[in-house]
C-alpha atoms as a PDB file:
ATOM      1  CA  UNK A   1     -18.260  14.378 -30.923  1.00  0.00           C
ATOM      2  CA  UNK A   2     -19.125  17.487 -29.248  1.00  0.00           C
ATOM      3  CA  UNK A   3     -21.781  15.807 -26.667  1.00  0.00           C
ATOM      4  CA  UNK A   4     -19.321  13.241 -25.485  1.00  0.00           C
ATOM      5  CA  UNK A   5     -16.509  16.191 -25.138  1.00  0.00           C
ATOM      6  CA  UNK A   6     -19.627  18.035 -22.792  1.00  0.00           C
ATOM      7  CA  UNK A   7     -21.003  14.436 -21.319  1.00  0.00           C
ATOM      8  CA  UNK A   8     -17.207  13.762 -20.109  1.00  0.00           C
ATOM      9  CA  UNK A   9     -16.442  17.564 -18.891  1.00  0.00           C
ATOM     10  CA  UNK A  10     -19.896  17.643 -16.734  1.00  0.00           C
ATOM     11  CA  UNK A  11     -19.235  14.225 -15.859  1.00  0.00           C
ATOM     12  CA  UNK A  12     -15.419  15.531 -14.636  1.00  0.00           C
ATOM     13  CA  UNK A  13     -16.910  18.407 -13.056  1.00  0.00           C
ATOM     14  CA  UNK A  14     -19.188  16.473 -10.438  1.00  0.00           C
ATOM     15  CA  UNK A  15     -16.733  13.820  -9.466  1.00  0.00           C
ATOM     16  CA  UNK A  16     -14.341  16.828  -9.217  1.00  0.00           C
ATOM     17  CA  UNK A  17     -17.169  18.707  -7.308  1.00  0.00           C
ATOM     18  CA  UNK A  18     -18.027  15.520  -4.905  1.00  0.00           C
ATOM     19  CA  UNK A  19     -14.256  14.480  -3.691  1.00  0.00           C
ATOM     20  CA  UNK A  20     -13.859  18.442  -3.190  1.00  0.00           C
ATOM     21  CA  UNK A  21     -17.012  18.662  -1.107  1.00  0.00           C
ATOM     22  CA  UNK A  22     -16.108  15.550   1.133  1.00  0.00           C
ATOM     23  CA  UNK A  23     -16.239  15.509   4.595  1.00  0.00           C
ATOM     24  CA  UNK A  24     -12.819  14.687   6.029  1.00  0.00           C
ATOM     25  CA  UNK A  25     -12.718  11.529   7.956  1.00  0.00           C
ATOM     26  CA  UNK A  26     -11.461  11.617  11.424  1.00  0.00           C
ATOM     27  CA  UNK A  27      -8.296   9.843  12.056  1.00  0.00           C
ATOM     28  CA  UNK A  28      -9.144   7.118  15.075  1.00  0.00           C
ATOM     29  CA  UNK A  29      -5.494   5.720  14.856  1.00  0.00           C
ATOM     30  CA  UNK A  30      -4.242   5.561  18.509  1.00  0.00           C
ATOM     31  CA  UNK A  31      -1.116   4.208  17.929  1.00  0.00           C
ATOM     32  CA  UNK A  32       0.211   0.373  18.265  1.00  0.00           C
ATOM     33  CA  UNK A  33       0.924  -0.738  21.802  1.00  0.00           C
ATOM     34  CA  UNK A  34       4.656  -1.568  22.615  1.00  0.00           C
ATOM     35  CA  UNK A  35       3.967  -5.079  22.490  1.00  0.00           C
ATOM     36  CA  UNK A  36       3.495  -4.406  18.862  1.00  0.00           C
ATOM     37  CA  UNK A  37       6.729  -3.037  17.957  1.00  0.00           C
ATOM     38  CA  UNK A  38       8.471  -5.664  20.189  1.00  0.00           C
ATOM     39  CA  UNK A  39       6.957  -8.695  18.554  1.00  0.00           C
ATOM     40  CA  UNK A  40       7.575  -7.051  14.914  1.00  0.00           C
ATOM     41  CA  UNK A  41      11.645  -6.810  16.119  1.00  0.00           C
ATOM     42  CA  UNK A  42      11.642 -10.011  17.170  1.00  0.00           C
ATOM     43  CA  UNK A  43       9.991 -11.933  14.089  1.00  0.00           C
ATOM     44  CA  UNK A  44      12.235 -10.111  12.015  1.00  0.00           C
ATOM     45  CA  UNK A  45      15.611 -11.188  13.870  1.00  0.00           C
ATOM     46  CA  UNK A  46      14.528 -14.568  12.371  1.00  0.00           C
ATOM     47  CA  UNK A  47      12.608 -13.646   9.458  1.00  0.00           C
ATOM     48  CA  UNK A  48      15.320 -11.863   7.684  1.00  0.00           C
ATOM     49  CA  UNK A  49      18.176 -13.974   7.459  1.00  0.00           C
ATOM     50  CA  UNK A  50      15.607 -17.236   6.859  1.00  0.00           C
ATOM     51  CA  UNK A  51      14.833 -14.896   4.052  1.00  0.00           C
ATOM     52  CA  UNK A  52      18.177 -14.002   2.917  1.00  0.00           C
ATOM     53  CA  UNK A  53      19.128 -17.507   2.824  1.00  0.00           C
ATOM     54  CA  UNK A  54      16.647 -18.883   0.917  1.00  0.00           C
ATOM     55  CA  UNK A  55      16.574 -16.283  -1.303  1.00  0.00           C
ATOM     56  CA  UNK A  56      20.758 -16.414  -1.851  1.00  0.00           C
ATOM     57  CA  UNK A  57      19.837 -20.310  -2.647  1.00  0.00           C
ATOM     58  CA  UNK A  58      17.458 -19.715  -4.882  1.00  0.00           C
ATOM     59  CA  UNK A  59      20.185 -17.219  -6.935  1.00  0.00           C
ATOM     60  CA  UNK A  60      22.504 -20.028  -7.212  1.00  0.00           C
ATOM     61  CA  UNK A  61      19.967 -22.375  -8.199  1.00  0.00           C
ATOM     62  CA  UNK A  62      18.452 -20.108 -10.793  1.00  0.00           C
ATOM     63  CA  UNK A  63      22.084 -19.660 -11.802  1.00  0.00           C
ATOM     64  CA  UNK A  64      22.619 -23.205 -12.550  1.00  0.00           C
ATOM     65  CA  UNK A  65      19.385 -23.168 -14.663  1.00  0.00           C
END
């Protein structure tokens, strides 16, 4: 019992020790263009209430069931 209680406390200690010692990663996000944003507004203006709708029939179906 005792080497498993020292095999899992070294074995803590270097995974500990590696994500301590890791070299941050840059951060390459540049941001999403306008077009992006645009799109995303106007898939959702017709993506949400499709999904509403379907979802509000599905309640009264389920209901029924």
């Amino acid at each position: 019992m005792r080497r498993v209680s020292i095999f899992a406390l070294a074995l803590a200690f270097c995974l500990l020790n590696q994500v301590a010692l890791a070299a941050p990663q840059e951060e390459t996000n540049s941001g999403h263009p306008a077009i992006v944003w645009v799109g995303t507004v106007a898939t959702n203006l017709f993506y949400v209430p499709a999904k509403l709708a379907y979802a509000g029939i599905g309640a009264v179906t389920g209901a029924f069931g």
